[in-house]
Protein backbone atom coordinates (compact mmCIF):
# COMPACT_ATOMS: atom_id res chain seq x y z
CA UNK A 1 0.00 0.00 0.00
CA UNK A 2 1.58 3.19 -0.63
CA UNK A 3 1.78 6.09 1.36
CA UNK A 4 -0.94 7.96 -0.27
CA UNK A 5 -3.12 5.45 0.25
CA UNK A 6 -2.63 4.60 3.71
CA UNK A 7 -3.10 8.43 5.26
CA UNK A 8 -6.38 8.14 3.33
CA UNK A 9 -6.93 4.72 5.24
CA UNK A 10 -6.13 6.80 8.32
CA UNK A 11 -8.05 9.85 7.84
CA UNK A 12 -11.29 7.53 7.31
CA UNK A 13 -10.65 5.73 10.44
CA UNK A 14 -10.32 8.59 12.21
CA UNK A 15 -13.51 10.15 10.93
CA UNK A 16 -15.70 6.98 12.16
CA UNK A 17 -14.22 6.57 15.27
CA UNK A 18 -14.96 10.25 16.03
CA UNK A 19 -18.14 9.99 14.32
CA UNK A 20 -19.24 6.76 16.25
CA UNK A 21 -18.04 8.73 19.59
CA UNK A 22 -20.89 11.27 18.87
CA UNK A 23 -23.82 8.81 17.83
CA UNK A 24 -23.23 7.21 21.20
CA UNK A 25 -23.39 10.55 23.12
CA UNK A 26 -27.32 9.78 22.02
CA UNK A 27 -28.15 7.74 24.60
CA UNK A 28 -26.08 9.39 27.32
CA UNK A 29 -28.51 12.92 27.13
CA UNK A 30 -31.09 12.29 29.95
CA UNK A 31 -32.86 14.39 32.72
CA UNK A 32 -29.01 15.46 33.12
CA UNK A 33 -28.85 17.49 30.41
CA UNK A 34 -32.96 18.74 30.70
CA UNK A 35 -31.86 19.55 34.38
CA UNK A 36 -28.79 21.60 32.83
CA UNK A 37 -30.51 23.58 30.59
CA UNK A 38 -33.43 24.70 33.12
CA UNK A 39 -30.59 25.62 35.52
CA UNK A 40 -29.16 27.91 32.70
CA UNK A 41 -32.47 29.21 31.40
CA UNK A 42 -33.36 30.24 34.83
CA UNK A 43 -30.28 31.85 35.74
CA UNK A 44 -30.21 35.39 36.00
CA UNK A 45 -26.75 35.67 35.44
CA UNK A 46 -24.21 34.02 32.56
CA UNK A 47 -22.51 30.66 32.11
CA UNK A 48 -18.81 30.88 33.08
CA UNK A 49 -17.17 28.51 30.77
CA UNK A 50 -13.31 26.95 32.23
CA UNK A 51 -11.21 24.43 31.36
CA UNK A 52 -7.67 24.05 31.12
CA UNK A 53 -5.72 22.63 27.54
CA UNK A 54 -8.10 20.92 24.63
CA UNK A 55 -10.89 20.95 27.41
CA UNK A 56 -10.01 24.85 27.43
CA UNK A 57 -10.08 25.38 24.04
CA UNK A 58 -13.17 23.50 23.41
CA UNK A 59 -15.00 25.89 26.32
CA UNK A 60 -13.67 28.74 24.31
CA UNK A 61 -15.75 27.41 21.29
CA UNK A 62 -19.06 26.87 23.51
CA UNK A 63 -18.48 30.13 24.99
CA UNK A 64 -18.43 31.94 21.86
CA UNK A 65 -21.35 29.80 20.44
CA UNK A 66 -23.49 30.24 23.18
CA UNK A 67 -23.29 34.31 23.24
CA UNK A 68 -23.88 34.49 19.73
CA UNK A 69 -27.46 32.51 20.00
CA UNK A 70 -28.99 34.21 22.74
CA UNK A 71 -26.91 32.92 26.39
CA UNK A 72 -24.39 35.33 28.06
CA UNK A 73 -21.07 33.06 28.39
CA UNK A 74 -17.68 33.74 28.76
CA UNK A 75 -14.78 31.66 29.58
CA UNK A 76 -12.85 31.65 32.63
CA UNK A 77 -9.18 30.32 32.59
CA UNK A 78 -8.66 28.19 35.82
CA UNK A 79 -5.03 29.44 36.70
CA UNK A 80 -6.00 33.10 36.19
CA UNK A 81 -9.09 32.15 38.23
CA UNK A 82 -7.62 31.37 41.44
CA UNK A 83 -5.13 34.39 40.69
CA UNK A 84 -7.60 36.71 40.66
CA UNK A 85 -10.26 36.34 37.84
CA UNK A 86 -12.80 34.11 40.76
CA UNK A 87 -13.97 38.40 41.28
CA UNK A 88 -16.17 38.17 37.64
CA UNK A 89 -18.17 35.25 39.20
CA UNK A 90 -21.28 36.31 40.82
CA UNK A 91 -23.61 33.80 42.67
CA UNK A 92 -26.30 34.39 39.93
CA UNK A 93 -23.88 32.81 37.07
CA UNK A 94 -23.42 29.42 36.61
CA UNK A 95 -20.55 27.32 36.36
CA UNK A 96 -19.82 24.86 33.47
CA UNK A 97 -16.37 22.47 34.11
CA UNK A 98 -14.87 20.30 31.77
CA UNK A 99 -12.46 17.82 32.18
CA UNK A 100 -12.03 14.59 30.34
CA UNK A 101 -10.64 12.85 33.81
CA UNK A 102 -12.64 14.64 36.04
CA UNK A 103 -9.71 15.35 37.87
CA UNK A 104 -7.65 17.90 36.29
CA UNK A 105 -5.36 19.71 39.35
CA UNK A 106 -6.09 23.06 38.35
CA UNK A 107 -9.66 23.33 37.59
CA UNK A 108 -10.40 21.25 41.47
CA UNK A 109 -9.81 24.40 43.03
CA UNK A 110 -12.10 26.23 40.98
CA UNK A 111 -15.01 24.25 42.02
CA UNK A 112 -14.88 24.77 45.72
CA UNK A 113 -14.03 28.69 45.88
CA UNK A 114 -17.47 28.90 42.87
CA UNK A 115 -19.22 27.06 45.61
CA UNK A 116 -18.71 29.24 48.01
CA UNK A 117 -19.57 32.24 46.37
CA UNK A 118 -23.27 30.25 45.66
CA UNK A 119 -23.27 30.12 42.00
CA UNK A 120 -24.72 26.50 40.74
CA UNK A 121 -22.04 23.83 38.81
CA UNK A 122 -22.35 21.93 36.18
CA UNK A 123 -19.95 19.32 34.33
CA UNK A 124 -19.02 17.92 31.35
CA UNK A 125 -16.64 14.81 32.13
CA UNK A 126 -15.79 11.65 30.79
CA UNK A 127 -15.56 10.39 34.27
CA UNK A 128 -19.01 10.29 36.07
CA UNK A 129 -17.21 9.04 39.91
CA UNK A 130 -14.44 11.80 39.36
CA UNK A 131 -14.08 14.32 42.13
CA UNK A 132 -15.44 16.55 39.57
CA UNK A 133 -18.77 14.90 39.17
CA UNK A 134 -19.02 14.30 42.63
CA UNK A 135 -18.05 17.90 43.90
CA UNK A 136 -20.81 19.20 40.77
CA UNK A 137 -24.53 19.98 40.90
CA UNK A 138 -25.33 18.37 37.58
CA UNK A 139 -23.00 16.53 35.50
CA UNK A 140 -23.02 15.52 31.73
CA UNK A 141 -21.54 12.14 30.72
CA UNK A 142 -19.14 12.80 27.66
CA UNK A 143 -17.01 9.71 27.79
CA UNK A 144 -15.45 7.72 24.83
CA UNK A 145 -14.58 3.76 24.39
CA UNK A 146 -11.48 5.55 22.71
CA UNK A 147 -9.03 8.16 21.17
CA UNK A 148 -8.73 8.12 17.43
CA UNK A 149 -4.70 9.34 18.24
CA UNK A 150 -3.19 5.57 17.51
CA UNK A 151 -1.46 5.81 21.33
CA UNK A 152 -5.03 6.55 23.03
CA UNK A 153 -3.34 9.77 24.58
CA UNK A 154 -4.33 12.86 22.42
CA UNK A 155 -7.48 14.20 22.84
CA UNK A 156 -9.66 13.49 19.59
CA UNK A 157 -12.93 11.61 20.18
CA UNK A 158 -13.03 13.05 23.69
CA UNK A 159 -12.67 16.84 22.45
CA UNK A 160 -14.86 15.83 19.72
CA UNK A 161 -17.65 15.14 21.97
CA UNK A 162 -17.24 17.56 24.38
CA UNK A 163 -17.90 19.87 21.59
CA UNK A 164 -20.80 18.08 20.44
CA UNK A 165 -22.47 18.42 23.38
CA UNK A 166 -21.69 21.48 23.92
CA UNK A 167 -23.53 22.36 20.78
CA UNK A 168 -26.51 20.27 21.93
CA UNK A 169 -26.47 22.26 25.03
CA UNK A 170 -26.49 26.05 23.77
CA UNK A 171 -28.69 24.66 20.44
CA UNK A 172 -31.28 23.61 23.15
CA UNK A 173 -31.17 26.87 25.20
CA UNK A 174 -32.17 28.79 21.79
CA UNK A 175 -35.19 26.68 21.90
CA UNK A 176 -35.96 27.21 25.32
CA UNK A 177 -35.12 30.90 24.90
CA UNK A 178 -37.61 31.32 21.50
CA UNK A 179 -34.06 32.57 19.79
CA UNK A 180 -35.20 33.55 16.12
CA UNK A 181 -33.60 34.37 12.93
CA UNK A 182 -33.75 38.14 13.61
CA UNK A 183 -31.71 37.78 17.42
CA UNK A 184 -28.84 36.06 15.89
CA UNK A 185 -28.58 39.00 13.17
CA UNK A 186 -28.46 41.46 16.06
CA UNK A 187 -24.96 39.41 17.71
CA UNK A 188 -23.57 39.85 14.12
CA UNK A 189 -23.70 42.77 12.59
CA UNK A 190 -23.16 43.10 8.86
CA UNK A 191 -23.09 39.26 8.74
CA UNK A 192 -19.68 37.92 10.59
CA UNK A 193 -18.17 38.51 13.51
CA UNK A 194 -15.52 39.56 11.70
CA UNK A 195 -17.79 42.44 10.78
CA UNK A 196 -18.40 42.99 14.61
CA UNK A 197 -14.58 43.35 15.81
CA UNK A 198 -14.35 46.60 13.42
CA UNK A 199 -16.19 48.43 16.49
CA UNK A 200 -13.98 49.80 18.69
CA UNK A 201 -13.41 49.53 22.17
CA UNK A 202 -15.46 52.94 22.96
CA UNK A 203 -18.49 50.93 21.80
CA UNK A 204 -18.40 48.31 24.20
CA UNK A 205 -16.45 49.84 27.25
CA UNK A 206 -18.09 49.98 31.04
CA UNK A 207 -18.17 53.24 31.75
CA UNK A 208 -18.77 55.83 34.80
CA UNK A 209 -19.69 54.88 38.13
CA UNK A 210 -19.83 51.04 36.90
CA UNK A 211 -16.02 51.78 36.39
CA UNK A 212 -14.42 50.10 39.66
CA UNK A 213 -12.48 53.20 40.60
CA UNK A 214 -10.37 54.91 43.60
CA UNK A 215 -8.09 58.04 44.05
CA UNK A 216 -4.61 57.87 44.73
CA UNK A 217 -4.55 58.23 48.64
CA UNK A 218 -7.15 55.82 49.44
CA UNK A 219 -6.72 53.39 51.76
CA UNK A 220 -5.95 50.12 51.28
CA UNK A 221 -9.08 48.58 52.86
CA UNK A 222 -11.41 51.44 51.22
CA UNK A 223 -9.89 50.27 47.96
CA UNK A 224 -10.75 46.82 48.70
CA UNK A 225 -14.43 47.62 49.48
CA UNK A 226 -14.30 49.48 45.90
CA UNK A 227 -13.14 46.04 44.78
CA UNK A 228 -16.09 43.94 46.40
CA UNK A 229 -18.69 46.87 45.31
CA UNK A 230 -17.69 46.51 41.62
CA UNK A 231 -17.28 42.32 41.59
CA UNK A 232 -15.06 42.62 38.52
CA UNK A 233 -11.62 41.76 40.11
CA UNK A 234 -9.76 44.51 40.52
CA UNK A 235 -9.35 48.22 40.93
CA UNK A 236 -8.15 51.24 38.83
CA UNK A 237 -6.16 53.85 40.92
CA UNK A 238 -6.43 57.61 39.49
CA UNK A 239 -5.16 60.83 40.36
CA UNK A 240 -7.67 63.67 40.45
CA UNK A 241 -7.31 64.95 36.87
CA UNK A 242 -8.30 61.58 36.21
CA UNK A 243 -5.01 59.93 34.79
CA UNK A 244 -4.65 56.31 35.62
CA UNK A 245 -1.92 55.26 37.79
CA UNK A 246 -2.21 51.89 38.56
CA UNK A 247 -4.24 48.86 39.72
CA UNK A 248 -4.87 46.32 42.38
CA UNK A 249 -6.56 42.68 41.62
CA UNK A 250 -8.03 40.54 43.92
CA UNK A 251 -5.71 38.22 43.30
CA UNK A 252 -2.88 40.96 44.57
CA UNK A 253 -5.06 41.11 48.02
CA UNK A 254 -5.28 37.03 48.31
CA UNK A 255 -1.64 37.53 48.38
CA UNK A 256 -0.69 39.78 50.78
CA UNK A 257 -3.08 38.52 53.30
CA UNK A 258 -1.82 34.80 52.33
CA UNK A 259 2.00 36.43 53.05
CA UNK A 260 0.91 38.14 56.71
CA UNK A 261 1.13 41.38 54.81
CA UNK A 262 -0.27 44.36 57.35
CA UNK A 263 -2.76 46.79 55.29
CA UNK A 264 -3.83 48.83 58.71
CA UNK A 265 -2.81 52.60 58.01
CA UNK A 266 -1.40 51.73 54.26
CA UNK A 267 -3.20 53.24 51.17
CA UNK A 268 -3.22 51.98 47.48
CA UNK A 269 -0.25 53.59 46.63
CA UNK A 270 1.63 50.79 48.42
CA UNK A 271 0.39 47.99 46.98
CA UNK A 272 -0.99 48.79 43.54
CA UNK A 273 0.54 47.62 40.02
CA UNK A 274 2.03 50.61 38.40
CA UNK A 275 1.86 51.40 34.84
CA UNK A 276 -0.68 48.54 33.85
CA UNK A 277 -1.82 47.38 30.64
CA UNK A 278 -4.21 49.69 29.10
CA UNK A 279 -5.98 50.23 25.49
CA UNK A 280 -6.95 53.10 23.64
CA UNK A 281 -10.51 53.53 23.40
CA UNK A 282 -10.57 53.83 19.49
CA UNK A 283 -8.38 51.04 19.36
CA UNK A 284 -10.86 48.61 17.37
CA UNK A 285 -11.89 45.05 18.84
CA UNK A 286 -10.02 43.06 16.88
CA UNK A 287 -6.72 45.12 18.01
CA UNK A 288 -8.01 44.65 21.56
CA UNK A 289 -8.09 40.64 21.25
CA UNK A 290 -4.64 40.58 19.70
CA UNK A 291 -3.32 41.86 22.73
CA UNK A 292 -5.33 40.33 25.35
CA UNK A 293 -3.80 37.37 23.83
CA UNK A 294 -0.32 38.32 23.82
CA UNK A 295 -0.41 39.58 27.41
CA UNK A 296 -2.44 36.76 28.22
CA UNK A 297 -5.25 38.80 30.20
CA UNK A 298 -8.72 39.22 30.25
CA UNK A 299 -9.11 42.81 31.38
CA UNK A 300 -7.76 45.76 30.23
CA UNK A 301 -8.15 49.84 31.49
CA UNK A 302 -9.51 51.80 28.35
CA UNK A 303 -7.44 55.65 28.82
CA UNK A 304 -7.83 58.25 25.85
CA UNK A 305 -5.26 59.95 24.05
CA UNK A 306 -4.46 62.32 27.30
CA UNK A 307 -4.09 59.27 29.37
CA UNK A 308 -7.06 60.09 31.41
CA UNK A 309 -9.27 56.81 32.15
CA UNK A 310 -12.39 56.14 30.46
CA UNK A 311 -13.62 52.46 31.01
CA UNK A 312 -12.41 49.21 31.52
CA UNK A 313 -12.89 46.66 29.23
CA UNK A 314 -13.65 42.96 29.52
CA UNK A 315 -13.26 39.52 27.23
CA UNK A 316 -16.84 39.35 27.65
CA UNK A 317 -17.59 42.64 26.65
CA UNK A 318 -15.73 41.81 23.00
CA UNK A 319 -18.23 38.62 22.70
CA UNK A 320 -21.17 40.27 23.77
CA UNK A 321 -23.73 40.71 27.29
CA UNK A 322 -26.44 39.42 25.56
CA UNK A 323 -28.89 41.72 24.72
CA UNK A 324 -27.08 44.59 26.66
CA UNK A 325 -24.82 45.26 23.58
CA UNK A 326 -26.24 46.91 20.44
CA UNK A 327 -23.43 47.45 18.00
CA UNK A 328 -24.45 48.77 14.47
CA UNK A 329 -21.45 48.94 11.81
CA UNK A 330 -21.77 50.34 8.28
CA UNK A 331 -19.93 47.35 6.62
């Protein structure tokens, strides 16, 4: 057999095991999955997607899919979750894990600090006695017989099916939600979302008093109210012609209490980030994702040609709030 022939071999087999992995998904959708989708419609906040590697990447695919047909998602990396990001997630949102093994060491953690902070969990795993599904209000049975990698060890049919259901999952929510034709013109504008990220940040920025904002001075414990007022994470630090100086995460205070760090009689000035990363608010959102992904964040300070500050800016915000973001572009 030659060469050519046998990657085409390959390529088929690979095809029908994934394809086989999905059919059998069929008879693994029971009151599970009804229960997950009532818990979701219900909500009155937004599904916070996480997962770390392929399990990642596939949550940034339901993510997106799921705010562009009617339910506000995002996705929530676990290691910048327990460093700080945990401050987006609100006890009306709702959690949805994924983890082949069910026991993936740095989306455990997640779990129990989402717990505590009330909001409901939900999870997609391959293993349905993992600590996962155990430590999870409703969980989703996405296991495989096997991998179509030859070795068993790259995810293929697993990632495959996670997506799947994933699909199944926000395609059922636009039923339940009455989603028509006309709403999923509305998430994009002029046709693509390609269309969409020629907005610019100014469009979609959180502005004014939502902005979660102190004055250089302020004490440390003032600031951190400010922090717990807003629920977004963190803290912009101004002087009083309104130029931003720095910032101070959540993830910065979880530190300095977890190092015995005193913050009676200090103010922000002592423990903010200088200089932090900002974008210009007629920077467009395609700019915006480019380096959100080279700096690996999430959030970003929006500041205007003078420096002053004029928003902040989240991931979520670029995707879309649901049906709190009206963009209209002449494309």
């Amino acid at each position: 057999m030659t060469k050519e022939k046998e990657a085409i071999k390959r390529a088929k087999e690979v095809l029908k095991i994934e394809a086989q992995s999905i059919l059998k998904l069929i008879d693994k959708v029971d009151d599970n999955f009804s229960r997950a989708v009532d818990l979701i419609y219900k909500s009155k906040g937004r599904v916070i997607i996480t997962g770390i590697g392929k399990s990642g990447l596939i949550g940034h695919k339901i993510a997106a899919t799921m705010t562009s047909t009617g339910t506000q998602a995002l996705f929530l990396h676990p290691v910048e979750g327990i460093h700080g990001d945990l401050g987006i997630v609100t006890k009306e949102d709702v959690l949805l894990a994924i983890s082949n093994s069910g026991e993936t060491r740095e989306l455990i953690p997640i779990i129990s600090s989402v717990r505590h902070i009330g909001a409901a969990v939900i999870a997609f795993t391959g293993k349905m006695s993992s600590t996962l599904a155990k430590a999870s209000d409703i969980t989703i049975d996405v296991s495989v017989e096997k991998e179509a990698c030859p070795f068993g060890l790259a995810p293929t049919s697993s990632s495959t099916a996670t997506l799947a259901m994933g699909d199944a999952l926000a395609i059922a929510l636009i039923d339940k939600r009455k989603f028509q034709e006309k709403d999923f013109y509305k998430f994009h504008p002029g046709g693509s979302l390609g269309s969409r990220l020629k907005a610019t940040v100014g469009d979609v920025m959180i502005v004014g008093k939502q902005i979660p904002q102190v004055l250089t001075g302020t004490s440390t414990l003032e600031a951190i109210q400010e922090i717990d007022r807003k629920n977004v994470g963190f803290v912009l630090v101004t002087d009083n012609e309104n130029k931003l100086l720095g910032i101070l995460t959540d993830g910065d205070v979880r530190r300095l209490i977890s190092n015995g760090v005193s913050l009676k009689g200090k103010t922000i000035d002592d423990f903010m980030t200088r200089h932090p990363k900002t974008i210009d608010e007629t920077a467009s959102l395609a700019e915006t994702i480019q380096h959100m992904q080279k700096d690996e964040i999430t959030a970003l300070a929006v500041i205007n040609k003078k420096k002053e500050l004029k928003g902040y800016l989240h991931m979520h915000d670029i995707l879309g709030r649901g049906g709190s973001i009206d963009i209209s572009l002449n494309c």
